[in-house]
Protein backbone atom coordinates (compact mmCIF):
# COMPACT_ATOMS: atom_id res chain seq x y z
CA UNK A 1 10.34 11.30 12.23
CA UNK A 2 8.49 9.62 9.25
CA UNK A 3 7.11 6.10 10.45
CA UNK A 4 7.96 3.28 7.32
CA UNK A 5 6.01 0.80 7.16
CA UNK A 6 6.18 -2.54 5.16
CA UNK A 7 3.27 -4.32 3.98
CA UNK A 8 3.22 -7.66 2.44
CA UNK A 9 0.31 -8.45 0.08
CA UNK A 10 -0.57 -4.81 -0.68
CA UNK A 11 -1.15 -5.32 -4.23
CA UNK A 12 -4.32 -7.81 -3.64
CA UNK A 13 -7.67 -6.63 -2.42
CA UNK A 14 -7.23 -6.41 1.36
CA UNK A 15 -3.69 -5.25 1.47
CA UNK A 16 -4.42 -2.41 -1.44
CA UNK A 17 -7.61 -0.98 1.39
CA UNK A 18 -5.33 -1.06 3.63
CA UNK A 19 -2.63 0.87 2.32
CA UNK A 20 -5.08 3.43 1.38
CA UNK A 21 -6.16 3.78 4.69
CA UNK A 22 -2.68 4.78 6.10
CA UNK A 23 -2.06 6.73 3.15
CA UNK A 24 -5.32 8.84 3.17
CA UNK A 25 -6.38 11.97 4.76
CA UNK A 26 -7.83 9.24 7.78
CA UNK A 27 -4.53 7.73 8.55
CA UNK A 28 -1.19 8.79 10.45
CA UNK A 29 0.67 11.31 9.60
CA UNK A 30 4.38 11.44 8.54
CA UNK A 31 4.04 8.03 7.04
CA UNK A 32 6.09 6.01 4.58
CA UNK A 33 4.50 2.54 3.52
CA UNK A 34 7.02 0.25 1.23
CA UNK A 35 4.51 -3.05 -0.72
CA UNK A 36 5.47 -6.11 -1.12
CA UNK A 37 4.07 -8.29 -3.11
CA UNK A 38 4.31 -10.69 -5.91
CA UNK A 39 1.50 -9.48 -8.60
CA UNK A 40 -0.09 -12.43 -10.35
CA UNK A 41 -3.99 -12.69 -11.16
CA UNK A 42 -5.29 -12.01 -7.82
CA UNK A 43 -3.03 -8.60 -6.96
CA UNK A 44 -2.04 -5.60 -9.20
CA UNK A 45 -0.02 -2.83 -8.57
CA UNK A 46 -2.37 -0.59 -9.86
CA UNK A 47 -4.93 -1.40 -7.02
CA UNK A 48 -2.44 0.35 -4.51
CA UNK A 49 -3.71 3.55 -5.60
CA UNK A 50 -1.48 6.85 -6.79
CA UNK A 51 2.11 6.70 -6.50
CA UNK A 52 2.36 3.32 -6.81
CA UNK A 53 4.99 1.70 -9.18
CA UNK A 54 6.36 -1.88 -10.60
């Protein structure tokens, strides 16, 4: 079973780490992570890493 997980300010500096951390070879496995976030000058969706979308 696929554990989703929501994270709320994943598109700033802090939240983007850590969303790379569960994603990466270093985190859980069978993993879905959903961001939410509200991009303005401090967060971008490109920080999130690959995959990532608007």
């Amino acid at each position: 079973m696929t554990a989703r997980i929501p994270v709320t300010g994943g598109a700033g500096f802090i939240g983007s780490h850590y969303v790379r951390t569960l994603l990466g070879p270093q985190g859980p496995r069978d993993v879905s992570v959903t961001v939410l976030d509200q991009p303005t000058y401090a967060g971008k969706h490109r920080q999130s890493g690959r995959g990532a979308r608007a």
